[in-house]
N, C-alpha and C. Protein backbone atom coordinates (compact mmCIF):
# COMPACT_ATOMS: atom_id res chain seq x y z
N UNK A 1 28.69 -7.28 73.46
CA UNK A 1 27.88 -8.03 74.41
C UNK A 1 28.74 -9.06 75.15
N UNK A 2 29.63 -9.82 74.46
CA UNK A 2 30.58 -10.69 75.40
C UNK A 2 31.19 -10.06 75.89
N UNK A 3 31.90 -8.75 75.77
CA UNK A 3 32.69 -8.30 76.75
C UNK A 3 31.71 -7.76 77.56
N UNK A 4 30.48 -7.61 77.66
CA UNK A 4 29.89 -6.77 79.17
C UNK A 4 29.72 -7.84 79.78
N UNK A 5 29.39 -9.21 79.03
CA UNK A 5 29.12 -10.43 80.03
C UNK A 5 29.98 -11.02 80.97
N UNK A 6 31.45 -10.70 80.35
CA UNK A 6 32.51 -11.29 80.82
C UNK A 6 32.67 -10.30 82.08
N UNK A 7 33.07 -9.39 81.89
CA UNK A 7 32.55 -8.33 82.87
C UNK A 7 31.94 -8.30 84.45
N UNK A 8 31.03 -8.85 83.84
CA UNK A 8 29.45 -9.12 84.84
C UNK A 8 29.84 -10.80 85.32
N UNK A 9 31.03 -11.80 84.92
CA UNK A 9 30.94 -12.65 85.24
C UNK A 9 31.85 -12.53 86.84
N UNK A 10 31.73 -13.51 87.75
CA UNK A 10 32.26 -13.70 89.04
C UNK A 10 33.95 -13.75 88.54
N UNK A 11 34.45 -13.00 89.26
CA UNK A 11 36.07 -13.03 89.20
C UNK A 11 36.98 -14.36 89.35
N UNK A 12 36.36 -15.21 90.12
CA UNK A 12 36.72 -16.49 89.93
C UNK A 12 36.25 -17.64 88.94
N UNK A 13 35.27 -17.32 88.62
CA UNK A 13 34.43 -17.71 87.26
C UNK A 13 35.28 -17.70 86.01
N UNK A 14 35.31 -16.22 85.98
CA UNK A 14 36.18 -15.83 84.66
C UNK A 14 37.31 -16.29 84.71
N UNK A 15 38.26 -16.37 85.84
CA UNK A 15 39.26 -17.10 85.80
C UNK A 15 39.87 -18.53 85.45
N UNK A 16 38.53 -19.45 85.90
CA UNK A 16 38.39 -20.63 85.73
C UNK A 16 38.17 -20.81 84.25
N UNK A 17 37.58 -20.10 83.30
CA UNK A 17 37.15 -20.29 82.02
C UNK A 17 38.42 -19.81 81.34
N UNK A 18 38.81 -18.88 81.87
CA UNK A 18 39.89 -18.40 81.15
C UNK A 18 41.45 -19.00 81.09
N UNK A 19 41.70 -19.82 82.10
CA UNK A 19 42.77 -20.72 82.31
C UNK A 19 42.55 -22.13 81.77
N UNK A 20 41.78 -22.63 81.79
CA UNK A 20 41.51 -23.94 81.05
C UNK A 20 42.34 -24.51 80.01
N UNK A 21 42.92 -25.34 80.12
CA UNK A 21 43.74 -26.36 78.93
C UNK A 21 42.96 -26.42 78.24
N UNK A 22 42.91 -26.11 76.69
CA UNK A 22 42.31 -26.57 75.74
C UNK A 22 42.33 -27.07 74.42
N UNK A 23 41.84 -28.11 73.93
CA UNK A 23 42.49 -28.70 71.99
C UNK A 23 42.46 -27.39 71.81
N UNK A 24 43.10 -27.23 70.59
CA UNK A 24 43.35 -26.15 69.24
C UNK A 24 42.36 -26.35 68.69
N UNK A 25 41.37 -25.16 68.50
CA UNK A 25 40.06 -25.34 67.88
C UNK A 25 38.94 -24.80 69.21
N UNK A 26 39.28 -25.53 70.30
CA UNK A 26 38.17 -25.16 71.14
C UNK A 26 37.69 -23.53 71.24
N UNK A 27 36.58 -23.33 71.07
CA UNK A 27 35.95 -22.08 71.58
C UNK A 27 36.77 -21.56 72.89
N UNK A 28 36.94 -20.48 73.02
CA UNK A 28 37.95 -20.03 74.53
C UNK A 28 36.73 -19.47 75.78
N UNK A 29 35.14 -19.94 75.08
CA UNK A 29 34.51 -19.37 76.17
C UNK A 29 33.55 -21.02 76.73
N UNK A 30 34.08 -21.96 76.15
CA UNK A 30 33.48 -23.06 76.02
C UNK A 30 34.05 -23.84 77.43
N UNK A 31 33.15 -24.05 78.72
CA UNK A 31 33.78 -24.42 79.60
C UNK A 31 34.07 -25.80 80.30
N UNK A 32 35.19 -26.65 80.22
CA UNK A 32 35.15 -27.96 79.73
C UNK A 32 34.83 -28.50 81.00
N UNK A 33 35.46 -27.90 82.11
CA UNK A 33 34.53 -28.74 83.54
C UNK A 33 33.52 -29.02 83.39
N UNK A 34 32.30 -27.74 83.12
CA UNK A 34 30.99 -28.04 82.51
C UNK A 34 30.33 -28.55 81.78
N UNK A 35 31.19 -28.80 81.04
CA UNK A 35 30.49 -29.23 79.50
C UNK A 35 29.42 -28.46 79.05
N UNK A 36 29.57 -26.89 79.03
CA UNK A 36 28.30 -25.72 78.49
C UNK A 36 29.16 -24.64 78.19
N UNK A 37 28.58 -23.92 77.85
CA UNK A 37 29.11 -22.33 77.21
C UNK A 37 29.31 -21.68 78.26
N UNK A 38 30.37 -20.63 78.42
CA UNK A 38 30.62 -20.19 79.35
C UNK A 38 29.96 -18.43 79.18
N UNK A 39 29.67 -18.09 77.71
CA UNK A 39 28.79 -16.88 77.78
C UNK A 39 27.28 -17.31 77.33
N UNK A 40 26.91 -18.44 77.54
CA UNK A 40 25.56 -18.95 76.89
C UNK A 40 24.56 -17.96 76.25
N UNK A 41 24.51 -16.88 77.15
CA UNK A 41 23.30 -16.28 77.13
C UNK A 41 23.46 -15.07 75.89
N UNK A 42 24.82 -14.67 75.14
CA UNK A 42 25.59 -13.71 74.62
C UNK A 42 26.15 -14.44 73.38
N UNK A 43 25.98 -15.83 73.38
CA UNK A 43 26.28 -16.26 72.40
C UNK A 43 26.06 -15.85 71.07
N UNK A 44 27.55 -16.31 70.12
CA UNK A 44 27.13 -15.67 68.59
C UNK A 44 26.12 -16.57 67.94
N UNK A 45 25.24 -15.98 66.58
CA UNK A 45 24.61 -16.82 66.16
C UNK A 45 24.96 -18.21 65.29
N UNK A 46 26.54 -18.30 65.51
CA UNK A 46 26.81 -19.77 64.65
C UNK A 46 26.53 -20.78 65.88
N UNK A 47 26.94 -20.13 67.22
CA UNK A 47 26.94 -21.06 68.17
C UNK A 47 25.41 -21.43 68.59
N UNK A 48 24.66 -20.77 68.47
CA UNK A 48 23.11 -20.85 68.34
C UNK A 48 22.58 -22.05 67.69
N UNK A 49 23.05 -22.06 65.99
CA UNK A 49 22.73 -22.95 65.36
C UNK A 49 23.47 -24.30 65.72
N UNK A 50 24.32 -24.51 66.12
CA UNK A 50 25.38 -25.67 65.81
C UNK A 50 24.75 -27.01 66.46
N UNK A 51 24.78 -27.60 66.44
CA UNK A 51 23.80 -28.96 66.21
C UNK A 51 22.90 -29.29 65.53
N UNK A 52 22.13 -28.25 65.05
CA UNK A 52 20.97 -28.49 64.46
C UNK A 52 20.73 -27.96 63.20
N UNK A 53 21.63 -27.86 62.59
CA UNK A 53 21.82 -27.37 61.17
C UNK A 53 22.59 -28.31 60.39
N UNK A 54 22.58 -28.86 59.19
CA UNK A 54 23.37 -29.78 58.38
C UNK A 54 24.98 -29.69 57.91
N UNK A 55 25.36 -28.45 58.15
CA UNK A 55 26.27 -27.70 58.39
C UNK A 55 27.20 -27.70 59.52
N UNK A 56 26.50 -27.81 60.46
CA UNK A 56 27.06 -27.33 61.70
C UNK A 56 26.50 -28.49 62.77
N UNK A 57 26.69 -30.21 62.05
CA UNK A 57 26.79 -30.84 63.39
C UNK A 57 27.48 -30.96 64.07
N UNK A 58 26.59 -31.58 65.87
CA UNK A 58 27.60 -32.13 66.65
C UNK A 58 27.76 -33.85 66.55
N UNK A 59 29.56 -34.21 67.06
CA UNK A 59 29.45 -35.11 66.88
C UNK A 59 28.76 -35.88 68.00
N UNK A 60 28.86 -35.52 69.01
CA UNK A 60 27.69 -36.18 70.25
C UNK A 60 26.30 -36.79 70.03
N UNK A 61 25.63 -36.00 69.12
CA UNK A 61 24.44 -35.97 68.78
C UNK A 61 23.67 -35.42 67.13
N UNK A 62 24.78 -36.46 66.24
CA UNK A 62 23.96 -35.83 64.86
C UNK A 62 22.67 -36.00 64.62
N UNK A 63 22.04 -36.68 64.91
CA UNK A 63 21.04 -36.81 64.40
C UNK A 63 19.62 -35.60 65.02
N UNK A 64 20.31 -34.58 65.58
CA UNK A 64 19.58 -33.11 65.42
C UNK A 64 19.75 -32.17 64.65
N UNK A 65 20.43 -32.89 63.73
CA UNK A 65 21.40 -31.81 62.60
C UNK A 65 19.60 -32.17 61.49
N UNK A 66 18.67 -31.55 61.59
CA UNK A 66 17.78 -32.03 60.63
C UNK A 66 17.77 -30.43 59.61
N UNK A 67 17.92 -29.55 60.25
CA UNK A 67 17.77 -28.26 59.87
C UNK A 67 18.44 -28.18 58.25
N UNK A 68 18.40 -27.37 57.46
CA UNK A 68 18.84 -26.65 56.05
C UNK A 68 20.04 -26.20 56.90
N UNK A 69 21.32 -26.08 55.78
CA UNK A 69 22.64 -25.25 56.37
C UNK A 69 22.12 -23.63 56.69
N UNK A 70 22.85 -23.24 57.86
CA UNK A 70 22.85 -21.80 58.47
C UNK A 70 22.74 -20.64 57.47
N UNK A 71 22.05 -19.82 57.36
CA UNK A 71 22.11 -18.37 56.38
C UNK A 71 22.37 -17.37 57.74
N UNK A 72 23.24 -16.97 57.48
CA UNK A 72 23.54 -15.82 58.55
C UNK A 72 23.01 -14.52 58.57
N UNK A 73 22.82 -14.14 59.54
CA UNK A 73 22.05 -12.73 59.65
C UNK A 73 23.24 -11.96 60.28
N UNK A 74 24.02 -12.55 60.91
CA UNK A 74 25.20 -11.93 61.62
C UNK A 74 26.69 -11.57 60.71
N UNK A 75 27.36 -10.76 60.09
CA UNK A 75 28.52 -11.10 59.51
C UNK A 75 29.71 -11.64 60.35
N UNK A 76 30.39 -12.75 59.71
CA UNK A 76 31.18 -13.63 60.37
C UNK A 76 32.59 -12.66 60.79
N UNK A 77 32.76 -11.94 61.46
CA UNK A 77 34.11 -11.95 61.94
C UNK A 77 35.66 -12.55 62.07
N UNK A 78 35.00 -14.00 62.53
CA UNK A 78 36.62 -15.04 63.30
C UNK A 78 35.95 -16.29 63.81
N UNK A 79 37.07 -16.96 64.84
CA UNK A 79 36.98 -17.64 65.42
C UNK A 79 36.91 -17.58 66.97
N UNK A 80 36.42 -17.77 67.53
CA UNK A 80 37.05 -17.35 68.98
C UNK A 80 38.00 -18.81 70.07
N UNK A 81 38.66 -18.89 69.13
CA UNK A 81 39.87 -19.77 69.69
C UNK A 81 41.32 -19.54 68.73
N UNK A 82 40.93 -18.96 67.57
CA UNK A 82 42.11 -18.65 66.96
C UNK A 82 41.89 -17.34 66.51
N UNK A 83 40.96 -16.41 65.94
CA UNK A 83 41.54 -15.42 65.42
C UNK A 83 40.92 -13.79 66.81
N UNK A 84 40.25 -14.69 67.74
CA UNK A 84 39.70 -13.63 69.13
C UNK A 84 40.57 -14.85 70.11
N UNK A 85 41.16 -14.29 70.96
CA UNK A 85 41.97 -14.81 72.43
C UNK A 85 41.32 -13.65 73.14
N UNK A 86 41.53 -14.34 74.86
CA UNK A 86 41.40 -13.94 75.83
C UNK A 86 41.83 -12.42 76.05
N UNK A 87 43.20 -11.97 75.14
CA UNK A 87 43.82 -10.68 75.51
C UNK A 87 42.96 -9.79 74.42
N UNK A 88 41.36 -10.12 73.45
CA UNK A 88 40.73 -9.17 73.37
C UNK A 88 39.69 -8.90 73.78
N UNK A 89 39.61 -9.26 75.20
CA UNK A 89 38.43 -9.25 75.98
C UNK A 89 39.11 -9.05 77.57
């Protein structure tokens, strides 16, 4: 699904997300001009939960972290800033 999105995204779009300076750690689809997801809509389900699980706060805004930690329905794969890069998509 992220790769059909990426796909389907504007050629200059994708470019812009995809060149971005970023900390070590950052998500590689996470778009920092914006401050939003750059596949929002395709997102995995950790990124779904993350604020609002006890597990998975943000520091911007903990106090939406009210949720029980995440039980996954999805099996975890990686990361997508260290163990998925741009050259597998």
């Amino acid at each position: 699904m992220i790769s059909k999105k990426l796909k389907a995204l504007p050629t200059k779009l994708r470019d812009n997300l995809k060149n971005q300076p970023r900390l070590f750690g950052t998500c590689i689809f996470y778009d920092m001009q914006k401050d939003q997801c750059g596949i929002h809509s395709v997102r995995p389900e950790v990124c779904r939960g993350f604020g609002y699980h006890k597990d998975l706060v943000c520091f911007r805004k903990p106090e939406l972290a009210t949720k029980e930690p995440l039980t996954f329905k999805e099996k975890p794969i990686g990361y997508l800033s260290i163990d998925f890069t741009w050259k597998h998509f």
